[in-house]
C-alpha atoms as a PDB file:
ATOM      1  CA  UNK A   1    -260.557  84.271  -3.060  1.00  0.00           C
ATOM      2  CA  UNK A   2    -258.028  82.023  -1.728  1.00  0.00           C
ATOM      3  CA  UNK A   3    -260.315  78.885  -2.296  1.00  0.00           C
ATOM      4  CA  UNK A   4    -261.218  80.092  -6.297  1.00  0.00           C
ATOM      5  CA  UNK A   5    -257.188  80.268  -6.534  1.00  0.00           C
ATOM      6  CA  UNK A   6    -256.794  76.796  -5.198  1.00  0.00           C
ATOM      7  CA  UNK A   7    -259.310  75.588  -7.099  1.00  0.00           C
ATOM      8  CA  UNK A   8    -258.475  77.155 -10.319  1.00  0.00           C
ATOM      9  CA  UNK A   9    -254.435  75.954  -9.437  1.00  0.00           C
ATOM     10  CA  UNK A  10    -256.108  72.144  -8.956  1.00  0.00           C
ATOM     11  CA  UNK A  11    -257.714  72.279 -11.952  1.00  0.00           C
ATOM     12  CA  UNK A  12    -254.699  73.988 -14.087  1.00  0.00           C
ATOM     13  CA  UNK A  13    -252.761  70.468 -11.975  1.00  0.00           C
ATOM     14  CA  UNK A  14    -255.483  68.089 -13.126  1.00  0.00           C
ATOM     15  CA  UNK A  15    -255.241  69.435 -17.111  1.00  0.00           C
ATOM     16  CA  UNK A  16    -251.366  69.109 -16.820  1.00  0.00           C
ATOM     17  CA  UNK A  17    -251.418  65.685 -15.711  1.00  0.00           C
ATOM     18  CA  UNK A  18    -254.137  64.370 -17.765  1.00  0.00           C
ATOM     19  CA  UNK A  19    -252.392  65.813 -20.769  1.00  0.00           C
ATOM     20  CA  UNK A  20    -249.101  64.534 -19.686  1.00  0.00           C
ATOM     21  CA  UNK A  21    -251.091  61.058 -19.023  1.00  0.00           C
ATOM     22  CA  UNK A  22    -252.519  61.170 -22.764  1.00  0.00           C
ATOM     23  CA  UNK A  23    -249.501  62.690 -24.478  1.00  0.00           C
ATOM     24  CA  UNK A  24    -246.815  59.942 -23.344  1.00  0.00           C
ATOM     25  CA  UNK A  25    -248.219  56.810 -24.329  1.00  0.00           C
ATOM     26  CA  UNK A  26    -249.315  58.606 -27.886  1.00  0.00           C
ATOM     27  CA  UNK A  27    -245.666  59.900 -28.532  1.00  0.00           C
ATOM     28  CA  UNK A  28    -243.759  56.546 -27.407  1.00  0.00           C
ATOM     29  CA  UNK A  29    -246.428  54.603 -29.829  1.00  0.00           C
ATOM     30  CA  UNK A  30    -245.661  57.441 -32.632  1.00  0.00           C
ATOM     31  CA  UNK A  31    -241.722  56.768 -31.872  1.00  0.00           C
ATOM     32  CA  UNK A  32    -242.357  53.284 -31.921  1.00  0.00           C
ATOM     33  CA  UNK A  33    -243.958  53.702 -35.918  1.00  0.00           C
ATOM     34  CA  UNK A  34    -241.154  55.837 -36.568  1.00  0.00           C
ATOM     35  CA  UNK A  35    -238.554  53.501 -36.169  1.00  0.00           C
ATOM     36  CA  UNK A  36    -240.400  50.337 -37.701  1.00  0.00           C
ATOM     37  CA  UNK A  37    -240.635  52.717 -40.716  1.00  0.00           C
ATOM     38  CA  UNK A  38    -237.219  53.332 -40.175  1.00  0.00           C
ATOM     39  CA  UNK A  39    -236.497  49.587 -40.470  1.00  0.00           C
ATOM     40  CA  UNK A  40    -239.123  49.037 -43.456  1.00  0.00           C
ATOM     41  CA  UNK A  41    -237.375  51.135 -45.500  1.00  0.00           C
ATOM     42  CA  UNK A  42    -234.337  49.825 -45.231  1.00  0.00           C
ATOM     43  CA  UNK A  43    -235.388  46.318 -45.516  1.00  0.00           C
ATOM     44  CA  UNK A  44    -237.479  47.517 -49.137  1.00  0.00           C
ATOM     45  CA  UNK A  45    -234.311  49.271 -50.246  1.00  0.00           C
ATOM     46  CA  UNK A  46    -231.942  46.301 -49.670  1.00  0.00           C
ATOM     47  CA  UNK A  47    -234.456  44.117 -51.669  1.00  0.00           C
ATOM     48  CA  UNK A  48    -234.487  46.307 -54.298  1.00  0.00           C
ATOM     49  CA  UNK A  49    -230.979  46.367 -54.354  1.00  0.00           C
ATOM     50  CA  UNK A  50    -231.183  42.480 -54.343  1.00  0.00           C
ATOM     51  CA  UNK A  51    -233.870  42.642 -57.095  1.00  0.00           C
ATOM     52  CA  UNK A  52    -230.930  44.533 -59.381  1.00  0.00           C
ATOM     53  CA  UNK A  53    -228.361  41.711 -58.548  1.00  0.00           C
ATOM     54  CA  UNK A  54    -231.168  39.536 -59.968  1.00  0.00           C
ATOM     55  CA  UNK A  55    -231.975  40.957 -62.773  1.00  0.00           C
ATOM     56  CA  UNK A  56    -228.210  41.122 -63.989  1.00  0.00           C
ATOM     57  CA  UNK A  57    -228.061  37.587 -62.854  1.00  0.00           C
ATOM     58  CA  UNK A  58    -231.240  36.727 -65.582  1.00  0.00           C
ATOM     59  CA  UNK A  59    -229.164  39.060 -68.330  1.00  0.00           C
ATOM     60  CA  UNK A  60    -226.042  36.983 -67.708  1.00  0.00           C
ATOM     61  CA  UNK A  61    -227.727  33.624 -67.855  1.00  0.00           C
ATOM     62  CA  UNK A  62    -228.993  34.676 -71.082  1.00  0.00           C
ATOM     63  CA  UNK A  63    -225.896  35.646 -72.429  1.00  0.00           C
ATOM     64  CA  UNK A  64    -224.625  32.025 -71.082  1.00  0.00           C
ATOM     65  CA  UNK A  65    -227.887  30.412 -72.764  1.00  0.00           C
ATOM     66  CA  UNK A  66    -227.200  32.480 -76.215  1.00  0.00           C
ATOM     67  CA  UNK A  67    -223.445  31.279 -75.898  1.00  0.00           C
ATOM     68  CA  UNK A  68    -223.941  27.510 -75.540  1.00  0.00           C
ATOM     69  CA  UNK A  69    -226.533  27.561 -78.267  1.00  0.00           C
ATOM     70  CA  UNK A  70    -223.744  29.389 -80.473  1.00  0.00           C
ATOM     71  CA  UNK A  71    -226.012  32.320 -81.262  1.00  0.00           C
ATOM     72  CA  UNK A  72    -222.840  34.441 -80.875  1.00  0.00           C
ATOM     73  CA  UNK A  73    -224.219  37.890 -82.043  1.00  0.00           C
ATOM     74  CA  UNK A  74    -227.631  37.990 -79.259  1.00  0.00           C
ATOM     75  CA  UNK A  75    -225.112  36.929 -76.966  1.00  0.00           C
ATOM     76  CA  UNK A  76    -222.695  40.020 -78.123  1.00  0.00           C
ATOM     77  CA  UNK A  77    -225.860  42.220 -77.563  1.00  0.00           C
ATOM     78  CA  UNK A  78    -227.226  40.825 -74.642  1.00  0.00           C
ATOM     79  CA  UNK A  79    -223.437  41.323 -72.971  1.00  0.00           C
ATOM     80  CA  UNK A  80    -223.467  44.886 -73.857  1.00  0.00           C
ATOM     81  CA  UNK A  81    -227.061  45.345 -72.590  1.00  0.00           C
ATOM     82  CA  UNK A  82    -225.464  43.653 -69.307  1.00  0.00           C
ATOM     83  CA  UNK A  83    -222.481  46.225 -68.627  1.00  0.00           C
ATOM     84  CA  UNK A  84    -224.723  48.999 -69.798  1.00  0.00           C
ATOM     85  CA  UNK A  85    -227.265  48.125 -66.600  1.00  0.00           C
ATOM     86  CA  UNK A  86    -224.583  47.132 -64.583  1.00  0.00           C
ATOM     87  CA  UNK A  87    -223.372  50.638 -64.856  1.00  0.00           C
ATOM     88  CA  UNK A  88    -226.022  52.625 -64.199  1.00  0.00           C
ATOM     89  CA  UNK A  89    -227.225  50.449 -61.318  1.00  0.00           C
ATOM     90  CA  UNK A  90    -224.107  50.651 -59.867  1.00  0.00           C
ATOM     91  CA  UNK A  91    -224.318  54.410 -59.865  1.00  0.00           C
ATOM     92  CA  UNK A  92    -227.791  54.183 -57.300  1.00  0.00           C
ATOM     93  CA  UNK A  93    -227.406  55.009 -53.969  1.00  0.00           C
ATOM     94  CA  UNK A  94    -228.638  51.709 -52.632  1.00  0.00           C
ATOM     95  CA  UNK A  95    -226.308  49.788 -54.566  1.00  0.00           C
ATOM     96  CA  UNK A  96    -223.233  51.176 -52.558  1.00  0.00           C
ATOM     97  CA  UNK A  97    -223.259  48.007 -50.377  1.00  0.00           C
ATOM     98  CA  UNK A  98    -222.356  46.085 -53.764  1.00  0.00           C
ATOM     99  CA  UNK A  99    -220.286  48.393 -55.704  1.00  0.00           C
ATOM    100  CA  UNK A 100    -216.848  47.337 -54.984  1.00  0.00           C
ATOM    101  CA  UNK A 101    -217.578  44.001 -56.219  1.00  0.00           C
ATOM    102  CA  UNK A 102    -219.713  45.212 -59.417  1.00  0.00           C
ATOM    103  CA  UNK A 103    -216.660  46.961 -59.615  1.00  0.00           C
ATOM    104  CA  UNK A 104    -215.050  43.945 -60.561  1.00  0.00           C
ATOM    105  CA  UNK A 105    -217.149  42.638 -62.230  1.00  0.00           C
ATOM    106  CA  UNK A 106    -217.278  45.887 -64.241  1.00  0.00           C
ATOM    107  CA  UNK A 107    -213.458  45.633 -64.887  1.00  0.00           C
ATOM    108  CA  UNK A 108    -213.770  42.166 -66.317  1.00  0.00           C
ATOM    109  CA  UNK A 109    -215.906  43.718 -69.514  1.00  0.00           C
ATOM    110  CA  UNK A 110    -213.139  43.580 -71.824  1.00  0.00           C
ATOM    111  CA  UNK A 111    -212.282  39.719 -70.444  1.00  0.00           C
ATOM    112  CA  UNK A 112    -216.163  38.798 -71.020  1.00  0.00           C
ATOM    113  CA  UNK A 113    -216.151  40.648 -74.488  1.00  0.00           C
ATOM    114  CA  UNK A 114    -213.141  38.928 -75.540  1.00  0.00           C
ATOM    115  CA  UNK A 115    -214.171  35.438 -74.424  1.00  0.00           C
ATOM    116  CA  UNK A 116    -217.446  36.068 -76.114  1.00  0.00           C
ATOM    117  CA  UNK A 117    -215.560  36.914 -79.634  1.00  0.00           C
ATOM    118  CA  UNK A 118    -213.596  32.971 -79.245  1.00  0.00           C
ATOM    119  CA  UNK A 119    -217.284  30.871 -79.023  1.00  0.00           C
ATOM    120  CA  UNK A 120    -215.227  28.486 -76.737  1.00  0.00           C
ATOM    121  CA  UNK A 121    -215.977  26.310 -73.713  1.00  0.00           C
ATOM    122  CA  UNK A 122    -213.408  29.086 -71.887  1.00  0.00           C
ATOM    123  CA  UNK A 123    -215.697  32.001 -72.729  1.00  0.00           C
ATOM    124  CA  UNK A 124    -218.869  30.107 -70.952  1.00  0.00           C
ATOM    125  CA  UNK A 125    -216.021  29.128 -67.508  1.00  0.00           C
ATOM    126  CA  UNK A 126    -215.745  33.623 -67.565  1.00  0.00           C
ATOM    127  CA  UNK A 127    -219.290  33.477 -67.941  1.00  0.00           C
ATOM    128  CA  UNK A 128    -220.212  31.481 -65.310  1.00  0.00           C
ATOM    129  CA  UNK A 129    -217.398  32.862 -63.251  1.00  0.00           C
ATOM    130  CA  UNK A 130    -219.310  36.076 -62.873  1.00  0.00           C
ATOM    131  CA  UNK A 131    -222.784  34.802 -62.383  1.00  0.00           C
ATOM    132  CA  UNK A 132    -220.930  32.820 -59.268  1.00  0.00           C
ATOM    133  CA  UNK A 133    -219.792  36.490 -58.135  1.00  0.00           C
ATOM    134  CA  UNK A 134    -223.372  37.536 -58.778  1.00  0.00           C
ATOM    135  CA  UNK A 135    -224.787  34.985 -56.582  1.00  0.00           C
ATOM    136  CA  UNK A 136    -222.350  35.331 -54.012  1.00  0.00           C
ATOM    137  CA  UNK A 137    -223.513  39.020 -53.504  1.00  0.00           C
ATOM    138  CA  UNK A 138    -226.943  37.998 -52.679  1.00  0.00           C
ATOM    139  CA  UNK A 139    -226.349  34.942 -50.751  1.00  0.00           C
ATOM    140  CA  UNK A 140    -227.938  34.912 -46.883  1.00  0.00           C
ATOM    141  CA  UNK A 141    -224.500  34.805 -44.584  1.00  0.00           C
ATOM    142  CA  UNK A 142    -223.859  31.165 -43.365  1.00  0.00           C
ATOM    143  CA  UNK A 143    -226.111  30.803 -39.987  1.00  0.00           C
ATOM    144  CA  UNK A 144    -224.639  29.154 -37.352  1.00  0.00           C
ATOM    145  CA  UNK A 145    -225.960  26.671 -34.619  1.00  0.00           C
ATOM    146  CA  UNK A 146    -225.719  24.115 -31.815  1.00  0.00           C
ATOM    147  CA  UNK A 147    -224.402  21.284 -32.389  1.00  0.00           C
ATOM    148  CA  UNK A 148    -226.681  18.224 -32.456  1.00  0.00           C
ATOM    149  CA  UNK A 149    -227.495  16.612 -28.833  1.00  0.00           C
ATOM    150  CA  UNK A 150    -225.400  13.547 -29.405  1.00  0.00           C
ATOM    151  CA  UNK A 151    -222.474  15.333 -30.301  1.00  0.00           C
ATOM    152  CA  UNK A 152    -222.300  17.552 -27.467  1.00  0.00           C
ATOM    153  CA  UNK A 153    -219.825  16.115 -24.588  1.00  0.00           C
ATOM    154  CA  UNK A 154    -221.706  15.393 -21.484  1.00  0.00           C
ATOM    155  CA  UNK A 155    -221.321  17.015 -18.424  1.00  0.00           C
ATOM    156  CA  UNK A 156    -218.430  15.648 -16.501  1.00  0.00           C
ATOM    157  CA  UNK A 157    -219.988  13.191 -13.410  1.00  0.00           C
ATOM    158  CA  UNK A 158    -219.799  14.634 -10.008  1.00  0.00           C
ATOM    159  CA  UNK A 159    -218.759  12.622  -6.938  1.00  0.00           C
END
């Protein structure tokens, strides 16, 4: 009796541990998927944010290309087209990141609308004023790095 109880507590010890042995390396590779999900979908919702900037970029470059060609009233439309996706997009979730400065750029509808009306060289300066704020919301930060070998001092000499 006392050996079927050791026995049958061995066995119960062997099923624990080769559970425990198969279970762990499973769960850290399924928390390892997790988390590269994790980072997949945040990298596919900032480029679809960046995608948006884009696309208003291409609508204001038409409105610029309509303007220098003095086709005043496709430029007029195209403008309003532009504030009218501006608006929604800024109202998405995964444009938050951007939305103070589509803010501003928002505000500056009236400027834009106005500049359009004079068919001057000032109205294609506001123009290109807010593709450059455009851009600037989708530009990679600066990277930094080392210095070139030749302009690094050399070690001081040691006597």
């Amino acid at each position: 009796m006392v050996r079927d109880t050791i026995k049958l507590i061995g066995t119960i010890i062997i099923v624990a541990v080769a559970f425990v042995a198969g279970y762990w390396p499973q769960r850290q590779k399924y928390l390892n998927a997790v988390e590269d999900l994790r980072v997949a979908d945040r990298q596919v919702t900032e480029a679809m944010a960046h995608q948006r900037i884009y696309l208003l970029e291409n609508l204001m470059l038409q409105v610029l290309d309509h303007t220098a060609h003095k086709e005043s009233e496709e430029a007029h439309t195209l403008a309003r087209q532009f504030f009218v996706v501006l608006r929604a997009d800024m109202a998405r979730p995964d444009m938050a990141k951007f939305r103070p400065a589509l803010q501003q750029i928002l505000d500056r509808a009236d400027i834009v609308e106005k500049a359009l009306d004079k068919e001057d060289a000032l109205s294609r300066d506001v123009l290109r004023e807010v593709m450059k704020q455009l851009a600037q919301l989708v530009a990679p930060p600066p990277e930094t790095s080392d210095p070139p070998a030749f302009l690094r001092t050399p070690p001081a000499p040691q006597d």
